[in-house]
C-alpha atoms as a PDB file:
ATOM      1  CA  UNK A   1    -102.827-115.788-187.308  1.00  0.00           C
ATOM      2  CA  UNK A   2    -102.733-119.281-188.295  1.00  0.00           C
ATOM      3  CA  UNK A   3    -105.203-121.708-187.699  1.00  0.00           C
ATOM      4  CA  UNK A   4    -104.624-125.407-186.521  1.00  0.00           C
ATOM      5  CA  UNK A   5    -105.234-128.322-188.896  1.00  0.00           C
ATOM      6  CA  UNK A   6    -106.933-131.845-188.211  1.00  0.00           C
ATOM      7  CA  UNK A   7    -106.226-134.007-190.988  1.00  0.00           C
ATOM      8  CA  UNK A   8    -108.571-137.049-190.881  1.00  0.00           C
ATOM      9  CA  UNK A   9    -107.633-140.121-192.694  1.00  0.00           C
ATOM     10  CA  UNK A  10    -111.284-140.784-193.098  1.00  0.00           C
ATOM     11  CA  UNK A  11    -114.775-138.768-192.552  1.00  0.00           C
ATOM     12  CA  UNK A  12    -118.125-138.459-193.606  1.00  0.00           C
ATOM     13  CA  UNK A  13    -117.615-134.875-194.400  1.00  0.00           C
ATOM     14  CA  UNK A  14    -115.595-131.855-193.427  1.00  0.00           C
ATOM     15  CA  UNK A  15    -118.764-129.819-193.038  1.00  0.00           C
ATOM     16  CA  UNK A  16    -120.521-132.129-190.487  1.00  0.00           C
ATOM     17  CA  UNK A  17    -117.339-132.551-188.714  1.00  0.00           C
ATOM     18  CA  UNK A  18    -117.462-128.805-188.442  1.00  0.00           C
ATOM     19  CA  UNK A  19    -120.704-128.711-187.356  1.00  0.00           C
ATOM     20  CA  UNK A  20    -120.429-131.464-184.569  1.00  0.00           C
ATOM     21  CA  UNK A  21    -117.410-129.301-183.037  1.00  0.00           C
ATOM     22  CA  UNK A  22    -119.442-126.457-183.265  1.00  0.00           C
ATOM     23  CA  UNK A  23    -122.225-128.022-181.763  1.00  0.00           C
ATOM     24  CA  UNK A  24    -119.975-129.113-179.086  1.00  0.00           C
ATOM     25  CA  UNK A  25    -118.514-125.876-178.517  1.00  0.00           C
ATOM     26  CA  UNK A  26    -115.796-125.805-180.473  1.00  0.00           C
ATOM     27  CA  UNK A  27    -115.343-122.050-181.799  1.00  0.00           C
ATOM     28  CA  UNK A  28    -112.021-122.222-184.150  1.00  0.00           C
ATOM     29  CA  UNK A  29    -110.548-121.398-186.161  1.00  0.00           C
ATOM     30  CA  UNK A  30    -109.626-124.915-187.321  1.00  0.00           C
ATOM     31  CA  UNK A  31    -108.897-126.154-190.492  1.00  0.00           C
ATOM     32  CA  UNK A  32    -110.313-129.540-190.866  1.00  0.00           C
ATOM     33  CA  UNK A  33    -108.764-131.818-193.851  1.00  0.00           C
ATOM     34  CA  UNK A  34    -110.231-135.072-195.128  1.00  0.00           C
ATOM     35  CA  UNK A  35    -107.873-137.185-197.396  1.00  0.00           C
ATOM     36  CA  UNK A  36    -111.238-139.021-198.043  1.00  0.00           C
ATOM     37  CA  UNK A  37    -114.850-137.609-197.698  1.00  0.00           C
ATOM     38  CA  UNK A  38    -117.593-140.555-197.922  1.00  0.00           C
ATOM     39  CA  UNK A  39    -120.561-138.745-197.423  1.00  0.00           C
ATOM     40  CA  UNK A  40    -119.423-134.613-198.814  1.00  0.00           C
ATOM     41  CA  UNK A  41    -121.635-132.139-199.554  1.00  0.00           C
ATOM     42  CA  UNK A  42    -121.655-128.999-200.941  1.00  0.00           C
ATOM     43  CA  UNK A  43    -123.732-125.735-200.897  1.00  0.00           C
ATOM     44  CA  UNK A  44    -127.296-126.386-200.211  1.00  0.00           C
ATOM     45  CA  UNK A  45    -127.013-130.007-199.096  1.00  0.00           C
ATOM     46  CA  UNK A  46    -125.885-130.883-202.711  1.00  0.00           C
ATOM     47  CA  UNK A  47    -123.818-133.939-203.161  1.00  0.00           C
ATOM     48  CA  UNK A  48    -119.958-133.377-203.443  1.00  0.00           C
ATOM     49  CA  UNK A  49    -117.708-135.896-204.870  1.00  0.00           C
ATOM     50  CA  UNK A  50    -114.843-136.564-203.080  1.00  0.00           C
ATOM     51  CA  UNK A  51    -112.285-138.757-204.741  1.00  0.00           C
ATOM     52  CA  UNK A  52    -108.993-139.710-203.267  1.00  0.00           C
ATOM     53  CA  UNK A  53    -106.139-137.128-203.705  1.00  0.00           C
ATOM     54  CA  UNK A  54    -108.489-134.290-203.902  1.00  0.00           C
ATOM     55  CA  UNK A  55    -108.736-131.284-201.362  1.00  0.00           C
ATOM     56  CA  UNK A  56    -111.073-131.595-199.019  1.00  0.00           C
ATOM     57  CA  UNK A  57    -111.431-129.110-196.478  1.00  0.00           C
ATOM     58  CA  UNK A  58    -113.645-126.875-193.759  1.00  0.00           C
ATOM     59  CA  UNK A  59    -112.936-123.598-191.949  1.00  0.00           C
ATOM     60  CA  UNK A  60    -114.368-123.803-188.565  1.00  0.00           C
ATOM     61  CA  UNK A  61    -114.652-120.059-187.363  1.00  0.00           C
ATOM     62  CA  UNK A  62    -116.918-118.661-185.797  1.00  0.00           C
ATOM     63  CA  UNK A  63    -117.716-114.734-186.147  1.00  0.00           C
ATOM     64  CA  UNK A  64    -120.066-112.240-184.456  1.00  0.00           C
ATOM     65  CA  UNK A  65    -121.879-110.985-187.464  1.00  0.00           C
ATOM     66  CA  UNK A  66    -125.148-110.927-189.386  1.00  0.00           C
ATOM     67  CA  UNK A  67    -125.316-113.884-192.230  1.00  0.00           C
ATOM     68  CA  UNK A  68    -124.987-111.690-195.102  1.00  0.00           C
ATOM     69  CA  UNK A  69    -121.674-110.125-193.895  1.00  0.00           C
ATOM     70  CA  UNK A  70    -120.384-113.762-192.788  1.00  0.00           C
ATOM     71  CA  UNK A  71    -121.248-114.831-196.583  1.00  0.00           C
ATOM     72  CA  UNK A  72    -118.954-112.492-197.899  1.00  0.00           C
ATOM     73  CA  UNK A  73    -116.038-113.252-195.826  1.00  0.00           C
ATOM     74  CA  UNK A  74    -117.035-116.905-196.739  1.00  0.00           C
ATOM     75  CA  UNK A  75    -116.135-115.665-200.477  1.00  0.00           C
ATOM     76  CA  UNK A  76    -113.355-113.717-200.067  1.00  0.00           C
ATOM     77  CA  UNK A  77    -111.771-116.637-198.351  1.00  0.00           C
ATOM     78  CA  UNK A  78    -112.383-119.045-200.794  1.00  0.00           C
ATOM     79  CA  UNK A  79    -111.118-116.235-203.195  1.00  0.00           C
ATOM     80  CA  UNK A  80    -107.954-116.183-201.441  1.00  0.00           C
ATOM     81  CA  UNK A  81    -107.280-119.546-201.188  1.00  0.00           C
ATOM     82  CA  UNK A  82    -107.706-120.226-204.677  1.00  0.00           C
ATOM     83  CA  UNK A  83    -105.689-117.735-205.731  1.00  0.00           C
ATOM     84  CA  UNK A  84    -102.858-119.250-203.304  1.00  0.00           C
ATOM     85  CA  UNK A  85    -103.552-122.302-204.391  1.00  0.00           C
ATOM     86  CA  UNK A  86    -102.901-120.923-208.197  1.00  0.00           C
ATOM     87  CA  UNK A  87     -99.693-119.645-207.205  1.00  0.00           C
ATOM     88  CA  UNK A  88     -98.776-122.823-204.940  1.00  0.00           C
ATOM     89  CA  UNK A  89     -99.653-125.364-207.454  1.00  0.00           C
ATOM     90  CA  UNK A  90     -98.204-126.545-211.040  1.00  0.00           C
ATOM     91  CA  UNK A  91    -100.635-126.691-213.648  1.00  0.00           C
END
């Protein structure tokens, strides 16, 4: 099943844009796409530099489990994705 994309010219973050849709009821999936972030953050509210041209994206889904088991989808996902990416991309 594929998910819609929003690609934003512009946002704060991907992750708070995900948040306000879930907040608002918004259950995905949805890709959300930034071709700039001005305010990203990663993993534990780090800061997340988001330059022009890179990726910047947020999976908006919403599943019925306990944390821990959510967390590991979380990384298998990104595990996928980067190994797409590998095979999508030149070096």
């Amino acid at each position: 099943m594929a998910a819609p994309v929003l690609i934003l010219e512009e946002t704060d973050s991907t992750n708070a844009e995900a948040r306000r849709r879930a907040e608002a009821g918004e259950a995905g999936p949805l890709w959300i796409a930034a071709r700039r972030q001005t305010a990203g953050r990663g993993r534990r509210g780090r800061a997340w530099d988001s330059r022009d041209g890179n990726l910047s994206t947020t999976l908006l889904l919403t599943l019925n489990r306990a944390p821990a088991a959510a967390a590991k989808r979380t990384l298998a996902a990104a595990r996928a994705g980067a190994d797409r990416l590998d095979r999508s991309v030149p070096p």
